[in-house]
Protein backbone atom coordinates (compact mmCIF):
# COMPACT_ATOMS: atom_id res chain seq x y z
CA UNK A 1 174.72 111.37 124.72
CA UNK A 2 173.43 109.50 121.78
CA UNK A 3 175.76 106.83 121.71
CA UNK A 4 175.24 106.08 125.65
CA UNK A 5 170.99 105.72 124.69
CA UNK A 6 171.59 103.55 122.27
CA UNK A 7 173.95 101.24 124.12
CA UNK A 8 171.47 101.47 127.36
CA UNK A 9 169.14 100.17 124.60
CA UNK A 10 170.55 97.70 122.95
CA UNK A 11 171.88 96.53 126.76
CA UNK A 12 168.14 96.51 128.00
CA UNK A 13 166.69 95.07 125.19
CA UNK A 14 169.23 92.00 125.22
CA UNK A 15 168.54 91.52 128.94
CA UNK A 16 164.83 91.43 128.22
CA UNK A 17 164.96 89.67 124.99
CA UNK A 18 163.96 86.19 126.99
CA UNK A 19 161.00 87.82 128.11
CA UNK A 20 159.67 89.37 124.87
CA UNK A 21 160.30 86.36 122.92
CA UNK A 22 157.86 84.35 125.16
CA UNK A 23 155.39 86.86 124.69
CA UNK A 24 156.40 86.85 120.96
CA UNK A 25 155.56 83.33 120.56
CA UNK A 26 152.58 83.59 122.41
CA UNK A 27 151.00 86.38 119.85
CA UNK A 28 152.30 84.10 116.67
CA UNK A 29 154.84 86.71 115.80
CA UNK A 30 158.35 84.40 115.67
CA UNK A 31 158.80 84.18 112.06
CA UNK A 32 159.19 88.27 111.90
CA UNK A 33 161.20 88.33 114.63
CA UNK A 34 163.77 85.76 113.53
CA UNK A 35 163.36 87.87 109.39
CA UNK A 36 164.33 91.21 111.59
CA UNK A 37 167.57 89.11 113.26
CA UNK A 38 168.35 88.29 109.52
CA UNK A 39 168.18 92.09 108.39
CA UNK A 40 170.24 92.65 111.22
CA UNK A 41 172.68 90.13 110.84
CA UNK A 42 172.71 90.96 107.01
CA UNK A 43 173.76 94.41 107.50
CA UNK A 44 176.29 93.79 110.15
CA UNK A 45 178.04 91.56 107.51
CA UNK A 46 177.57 94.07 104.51
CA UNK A 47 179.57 96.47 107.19
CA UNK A 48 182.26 94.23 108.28
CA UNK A 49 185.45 94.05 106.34
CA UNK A 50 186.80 90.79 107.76
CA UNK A 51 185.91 87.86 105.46
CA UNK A 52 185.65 85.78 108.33
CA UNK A 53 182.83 88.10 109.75
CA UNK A 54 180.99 88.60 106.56
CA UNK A 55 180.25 84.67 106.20
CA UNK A 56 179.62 84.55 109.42
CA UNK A 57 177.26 87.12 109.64
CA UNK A 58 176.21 85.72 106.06
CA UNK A 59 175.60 82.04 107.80
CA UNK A 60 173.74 84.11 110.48
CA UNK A 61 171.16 85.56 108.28
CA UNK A 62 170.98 82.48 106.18
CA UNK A 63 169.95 80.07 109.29
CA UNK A 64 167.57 82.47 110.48
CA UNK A 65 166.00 83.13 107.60
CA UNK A 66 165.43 79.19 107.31
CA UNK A 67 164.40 79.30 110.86
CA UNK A 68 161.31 81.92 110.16
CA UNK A 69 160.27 79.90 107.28
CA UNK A 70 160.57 75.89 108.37
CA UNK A 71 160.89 75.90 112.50
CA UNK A 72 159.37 79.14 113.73
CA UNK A 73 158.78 78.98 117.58
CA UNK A 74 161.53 76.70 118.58
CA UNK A 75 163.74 78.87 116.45
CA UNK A 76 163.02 82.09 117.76
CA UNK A 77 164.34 80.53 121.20
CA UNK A 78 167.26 79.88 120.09
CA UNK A 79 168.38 83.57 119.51
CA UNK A 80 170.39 83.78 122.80
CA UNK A 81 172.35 80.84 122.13
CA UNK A 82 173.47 82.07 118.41
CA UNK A 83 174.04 85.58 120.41
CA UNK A 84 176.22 84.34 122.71
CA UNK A 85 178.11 81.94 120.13
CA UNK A 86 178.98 85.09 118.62
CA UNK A 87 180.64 86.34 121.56
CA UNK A 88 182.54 83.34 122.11
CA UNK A 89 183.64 83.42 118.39
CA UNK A 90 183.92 87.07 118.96
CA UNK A 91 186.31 86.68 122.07
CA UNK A 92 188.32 83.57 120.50
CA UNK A 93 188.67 85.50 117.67
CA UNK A 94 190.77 88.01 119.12
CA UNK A 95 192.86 85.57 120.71
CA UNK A 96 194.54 84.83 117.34
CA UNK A 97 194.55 89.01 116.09
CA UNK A 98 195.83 90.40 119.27
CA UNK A 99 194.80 93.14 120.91
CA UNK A 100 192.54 90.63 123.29
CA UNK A 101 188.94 91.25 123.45
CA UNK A 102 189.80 92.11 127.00
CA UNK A 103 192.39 94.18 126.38
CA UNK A 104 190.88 96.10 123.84
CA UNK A 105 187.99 97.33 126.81
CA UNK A 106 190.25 98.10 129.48
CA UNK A 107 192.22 100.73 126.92
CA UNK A 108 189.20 102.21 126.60
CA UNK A 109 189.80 103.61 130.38
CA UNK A 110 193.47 103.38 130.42
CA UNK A 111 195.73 103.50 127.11
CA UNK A 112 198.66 102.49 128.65
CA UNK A 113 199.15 100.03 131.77
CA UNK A 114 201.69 98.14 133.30
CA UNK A 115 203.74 94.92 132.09
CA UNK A 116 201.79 91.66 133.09
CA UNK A 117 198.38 92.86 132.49
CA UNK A 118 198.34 92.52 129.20
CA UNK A 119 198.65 88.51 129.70
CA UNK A 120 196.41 88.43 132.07
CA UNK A 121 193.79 89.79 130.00
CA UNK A 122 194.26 87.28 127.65
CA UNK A 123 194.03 84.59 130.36
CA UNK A 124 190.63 86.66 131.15
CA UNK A 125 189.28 86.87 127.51
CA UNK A 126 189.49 82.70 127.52
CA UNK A 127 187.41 83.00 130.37
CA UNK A 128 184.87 84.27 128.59
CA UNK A 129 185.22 82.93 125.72
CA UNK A 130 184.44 79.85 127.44
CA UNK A 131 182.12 81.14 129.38
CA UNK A 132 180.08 82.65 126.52
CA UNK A 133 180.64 78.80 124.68
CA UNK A 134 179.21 76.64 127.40
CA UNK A 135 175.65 78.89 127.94
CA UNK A 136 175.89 79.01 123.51
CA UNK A 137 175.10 75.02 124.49
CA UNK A 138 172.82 75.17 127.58
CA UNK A 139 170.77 77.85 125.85
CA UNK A 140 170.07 75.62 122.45
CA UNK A 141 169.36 72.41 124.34
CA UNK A 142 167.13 74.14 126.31
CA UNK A 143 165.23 75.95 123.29
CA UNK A 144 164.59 72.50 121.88
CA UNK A 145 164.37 69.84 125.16
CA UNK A 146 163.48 71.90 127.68
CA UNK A 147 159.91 73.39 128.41
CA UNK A 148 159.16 77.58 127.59
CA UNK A 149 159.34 78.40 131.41
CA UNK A 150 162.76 76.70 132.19
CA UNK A 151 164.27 78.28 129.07
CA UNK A 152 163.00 81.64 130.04
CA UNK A 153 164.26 81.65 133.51
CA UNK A 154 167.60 80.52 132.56
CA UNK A 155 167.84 82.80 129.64
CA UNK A 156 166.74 85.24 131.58
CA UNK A 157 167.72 85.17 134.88
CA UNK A 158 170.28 82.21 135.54
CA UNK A 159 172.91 83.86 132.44
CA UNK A 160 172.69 87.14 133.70
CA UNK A 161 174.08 85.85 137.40
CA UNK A 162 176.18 83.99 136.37
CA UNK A 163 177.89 87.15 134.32
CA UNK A 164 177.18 88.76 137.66
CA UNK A 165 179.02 86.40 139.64
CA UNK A 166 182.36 86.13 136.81
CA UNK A 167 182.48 90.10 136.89
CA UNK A 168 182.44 90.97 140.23
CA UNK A 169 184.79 87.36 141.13
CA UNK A 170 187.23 89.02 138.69
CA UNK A 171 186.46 92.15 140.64
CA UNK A 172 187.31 90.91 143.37
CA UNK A 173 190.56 89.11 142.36
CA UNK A 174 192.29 91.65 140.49
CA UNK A 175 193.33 93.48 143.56
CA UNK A 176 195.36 90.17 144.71
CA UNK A 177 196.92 89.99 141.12
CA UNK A 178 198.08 93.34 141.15
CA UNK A 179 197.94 94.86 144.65
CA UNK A 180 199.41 98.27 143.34
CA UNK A 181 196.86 98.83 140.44
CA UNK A 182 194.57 101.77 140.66
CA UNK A 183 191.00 99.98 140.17
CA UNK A 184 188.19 102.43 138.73
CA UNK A 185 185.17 100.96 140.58
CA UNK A 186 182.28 98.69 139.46
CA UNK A 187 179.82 101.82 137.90
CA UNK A 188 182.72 103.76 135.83
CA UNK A 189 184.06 100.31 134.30
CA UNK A 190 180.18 99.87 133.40
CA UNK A 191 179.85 103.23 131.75
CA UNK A 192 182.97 103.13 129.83
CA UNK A 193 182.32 99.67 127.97
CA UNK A 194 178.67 100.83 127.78
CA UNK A 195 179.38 103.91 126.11
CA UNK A 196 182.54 102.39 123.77
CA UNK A 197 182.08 98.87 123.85
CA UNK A 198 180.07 99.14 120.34
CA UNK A 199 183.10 101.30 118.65
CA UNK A 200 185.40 98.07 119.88
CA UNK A 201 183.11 95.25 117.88
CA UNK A 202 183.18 97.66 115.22
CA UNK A 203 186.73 97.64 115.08
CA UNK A 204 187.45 93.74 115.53
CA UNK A 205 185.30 92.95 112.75
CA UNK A 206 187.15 95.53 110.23
């Protein structure tokens, strides 16, 4: 029960994170947000095993730490683009250590599962790798050209439909890939990653 409060959590505070960092930059509070990313970011890497995730979270820290101290404001936007860099880093990293990202979060509702989906996860996990690597882009050039109220909206609203649209699309499609596969719908899919989908990250980065 824990575990499924913290991930609501962590879930509600990322989808709001747009919001409170306009408000944060408003009150003059950026620099202590971007030192709390660092402490985050800091820990993660003292807790991953994977050299490749300890610089990274190491590079993390470093930047944002830099951030609080020289650019302030205009750094503090661009949290959601070094967020979802990670994921696309995240994603293309399992691309080269198998299991796929993809795959990794469907096992968490089935263990075992036909021949051909496995591939087709893959295929999936580029999606959003790339996915997660174009709005990495849009959300830094926004941060620094574009004005506080068009980076909030998309941030904040235009992201979050477009994962909308991807999910349900792949919904949608799977059913015409594999006409014989038993689907679990929309809400269980959303309460298994939910509840697991931390233990998973945790487990990529060791």
């Amino acid at each position: 029960m824990l575990k499924r409060i913290r991930a609501v959590a962590v879930v509600l505070f990322v989808l709001a994170y747009p919001f409170l960092s306009a408000y944060w930059v408003r009150q003059g509070w950026s620099a202590g947000v971007l030192l709390l990313f660092a402490g985050l970011c800091a820990w993660r890497g003292f807790k991953a095993s994977q050299n490749a995730f300890r610089l990274g979270y190491a590079a993390g820290a470093l930047l944002l730490t830099l951030g609080a101290l020289i650019a302030g404001d205009a750094a503090a936007r661009l949290i959601p683009a070094v967020v979802y860099a990670f994921l696309a880093g995240l994603f293309g990293y399992t691309l080269n250590s198998p299991p796929s990202l993809c795959e990794r979060l469907v096992r968490l509702q089935f263990p075992e599962f036909q021949p051909g989906i496995a591939e087709y996860l893959v295929q999936l996990t580029w999606v959003w790798a790339g996915f997660f690597a174009v709005n990495a882009i849009a959300c830094a050039v926004l941060a620094l050209m574009g004005s506080e109220e068009v980076w909030t909206f998309y941030t904040g609203v235009v992201v979050y439909l477009q994962m909308g649209v991807l999910a349900a699309g792949e919904f949608l499609y799977r059913p015409f890939r594999f006409p014989d596969l038993e689907i679990p719908g929309p809400l269980a899919t959303f309460r298994a990653i939910a509840a697991q989908a931390p233990r998973v990250f945790r487990d990529v980065e060791r």
